[in-house]
Protein backbone atom coordinates (compact mmCIF):
# COMPACT_ATOMS: atom_id res chain seq x y z
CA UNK A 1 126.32 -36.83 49.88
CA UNK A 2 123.90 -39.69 51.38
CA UNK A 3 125.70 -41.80 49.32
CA UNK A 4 128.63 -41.27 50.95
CA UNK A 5 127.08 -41.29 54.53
CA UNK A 6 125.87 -44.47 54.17
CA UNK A 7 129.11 -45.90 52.96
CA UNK A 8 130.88 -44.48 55.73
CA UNK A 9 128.03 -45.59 58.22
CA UNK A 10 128.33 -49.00 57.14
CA UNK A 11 132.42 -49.24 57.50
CA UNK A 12 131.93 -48.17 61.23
CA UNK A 13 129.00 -50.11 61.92
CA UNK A 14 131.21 -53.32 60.31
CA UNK A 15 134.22 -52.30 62.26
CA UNK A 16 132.00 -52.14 65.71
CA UNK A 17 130.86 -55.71 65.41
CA UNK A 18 133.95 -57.04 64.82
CA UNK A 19 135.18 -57.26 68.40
CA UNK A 20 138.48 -57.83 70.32
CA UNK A 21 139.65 -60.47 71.55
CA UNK A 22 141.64 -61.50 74.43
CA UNK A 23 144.24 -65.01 74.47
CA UNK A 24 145.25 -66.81 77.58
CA UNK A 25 148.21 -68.03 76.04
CA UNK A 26 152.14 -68.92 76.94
CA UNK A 27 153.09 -67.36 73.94
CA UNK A 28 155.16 -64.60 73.52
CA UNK A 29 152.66 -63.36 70.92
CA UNK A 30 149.57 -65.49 70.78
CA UNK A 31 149.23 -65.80 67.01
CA UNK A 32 153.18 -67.18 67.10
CA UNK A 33 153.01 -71.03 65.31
CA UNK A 34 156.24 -71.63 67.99
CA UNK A 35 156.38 -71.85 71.49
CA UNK A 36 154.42 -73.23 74.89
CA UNK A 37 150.91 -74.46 73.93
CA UNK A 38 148.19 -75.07 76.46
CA UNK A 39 147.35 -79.10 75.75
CA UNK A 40 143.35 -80.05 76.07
CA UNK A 41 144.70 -82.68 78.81
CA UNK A 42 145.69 -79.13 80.43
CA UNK A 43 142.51 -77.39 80.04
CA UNK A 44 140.49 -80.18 80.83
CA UNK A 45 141.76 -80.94 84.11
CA UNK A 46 141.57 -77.08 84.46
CA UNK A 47 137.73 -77.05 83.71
CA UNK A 48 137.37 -80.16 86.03
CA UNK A 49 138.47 -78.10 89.44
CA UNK A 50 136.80 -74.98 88.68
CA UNK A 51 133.00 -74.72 89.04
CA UNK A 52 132.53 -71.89 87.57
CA UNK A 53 133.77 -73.32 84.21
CA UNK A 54 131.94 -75.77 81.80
CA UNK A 55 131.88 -76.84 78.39
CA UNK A 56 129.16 -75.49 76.35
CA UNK A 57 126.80 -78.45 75.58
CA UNK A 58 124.77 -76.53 72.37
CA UNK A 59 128.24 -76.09 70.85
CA UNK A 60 131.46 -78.09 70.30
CA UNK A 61 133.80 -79.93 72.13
CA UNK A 62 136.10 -76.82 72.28
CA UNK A 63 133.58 -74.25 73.41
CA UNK A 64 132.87 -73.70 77.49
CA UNK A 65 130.87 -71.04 78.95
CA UNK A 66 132.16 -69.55 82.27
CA UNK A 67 130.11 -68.15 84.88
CA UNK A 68 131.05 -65.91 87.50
CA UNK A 69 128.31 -63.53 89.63
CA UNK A 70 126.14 -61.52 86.89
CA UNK A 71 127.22 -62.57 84.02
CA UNK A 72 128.48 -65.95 81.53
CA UNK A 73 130.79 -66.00 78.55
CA UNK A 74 131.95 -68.11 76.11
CA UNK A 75 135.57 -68.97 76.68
CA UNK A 76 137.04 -71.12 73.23
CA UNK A 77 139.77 -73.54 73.38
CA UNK A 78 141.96 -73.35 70.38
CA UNK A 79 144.08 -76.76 69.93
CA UNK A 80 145.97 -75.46 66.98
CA UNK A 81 147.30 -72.37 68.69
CA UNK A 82 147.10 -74.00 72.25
CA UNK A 83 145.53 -71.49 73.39
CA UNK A 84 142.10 -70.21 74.77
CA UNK A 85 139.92 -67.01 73.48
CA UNK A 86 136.67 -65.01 74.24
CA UNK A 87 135.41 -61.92 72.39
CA UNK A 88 134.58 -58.37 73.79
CA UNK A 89 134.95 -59.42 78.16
CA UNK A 90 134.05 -57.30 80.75
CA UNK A 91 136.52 -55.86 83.26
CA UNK A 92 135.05 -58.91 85.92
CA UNK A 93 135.66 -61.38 83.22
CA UNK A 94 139.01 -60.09 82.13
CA UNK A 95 139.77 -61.10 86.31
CA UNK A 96 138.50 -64.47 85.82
CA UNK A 97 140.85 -64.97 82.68
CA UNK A 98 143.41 -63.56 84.83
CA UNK A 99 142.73 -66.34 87.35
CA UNK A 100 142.70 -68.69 84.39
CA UNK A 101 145.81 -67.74 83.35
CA UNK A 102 147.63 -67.59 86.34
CA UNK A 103 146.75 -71.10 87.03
CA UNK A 104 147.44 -72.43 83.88
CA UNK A 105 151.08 -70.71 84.22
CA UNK A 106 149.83 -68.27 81.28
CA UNK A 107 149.30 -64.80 80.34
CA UNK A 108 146.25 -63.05 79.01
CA UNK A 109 146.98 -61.08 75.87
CA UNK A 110 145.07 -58.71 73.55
CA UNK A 111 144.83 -59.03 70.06
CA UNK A 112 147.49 -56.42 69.71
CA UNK A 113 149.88 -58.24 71.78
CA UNK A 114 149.16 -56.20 74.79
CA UNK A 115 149.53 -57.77 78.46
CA UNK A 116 146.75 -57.90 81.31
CA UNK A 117 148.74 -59.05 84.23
CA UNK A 118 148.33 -61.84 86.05
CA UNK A 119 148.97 -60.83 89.34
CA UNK A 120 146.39 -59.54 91.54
């Protein structure tokens, strides 16, 4: 019986650090190989006129940190889906992807394929 408490302790402890993420994407589904991509030339100019935006200097090129009142998160640019991605956000920084989004002429999407909507 401990056994089998462990093993099923382990699945859920595996499953919680996995995460969810959320997409700022012009996708129809985020994962889709077709469609609108978000260039870097996009993002970059994007990261340029927002302050609160800024790449990460201990990572790569493709990784920026954004920091809004109480908290910073990572916020990942992903040139092959032309998209951009951050793990687990809080409800204030699901508003700044929102912003994001809205002025990259984007959506934010779950994992799942579920909308956040853009408008305030």
């Amino acid at each position: 019986m401990r056994i089998l408490v462990a093993v099923l302790l382990s699945l859920v402890s595996t499953l919680a650090i996995a995460g969810y993420d959320l997409h700022i994407t012009r996708k129809a589904f985020w994962a889709d190989e077709t469609g609108s991509k978000i260039t870097f030339a996009e993002w970059q100019a994007y990261v340029h006129s927002d302050k609160q935006v800024a790449r990460d200097p201990e990572n790569g090129e493709q990784d920026f940190l954004v920091s809004i009142p109480g908290q910073s998160f990572p916020l990942w640019f992903n040139a092959s889906l032309g998209e951009l991605y951050t793990k687990n956000p809080t409800d204030r920084a699901i508003r700044k992807l929102r912003d994001i989004a809205r002025s990259l002429k984007a959506q934010v999407q779950g994992d799942d394929g579920e909308l956040y909507p853009t408008q305030p």
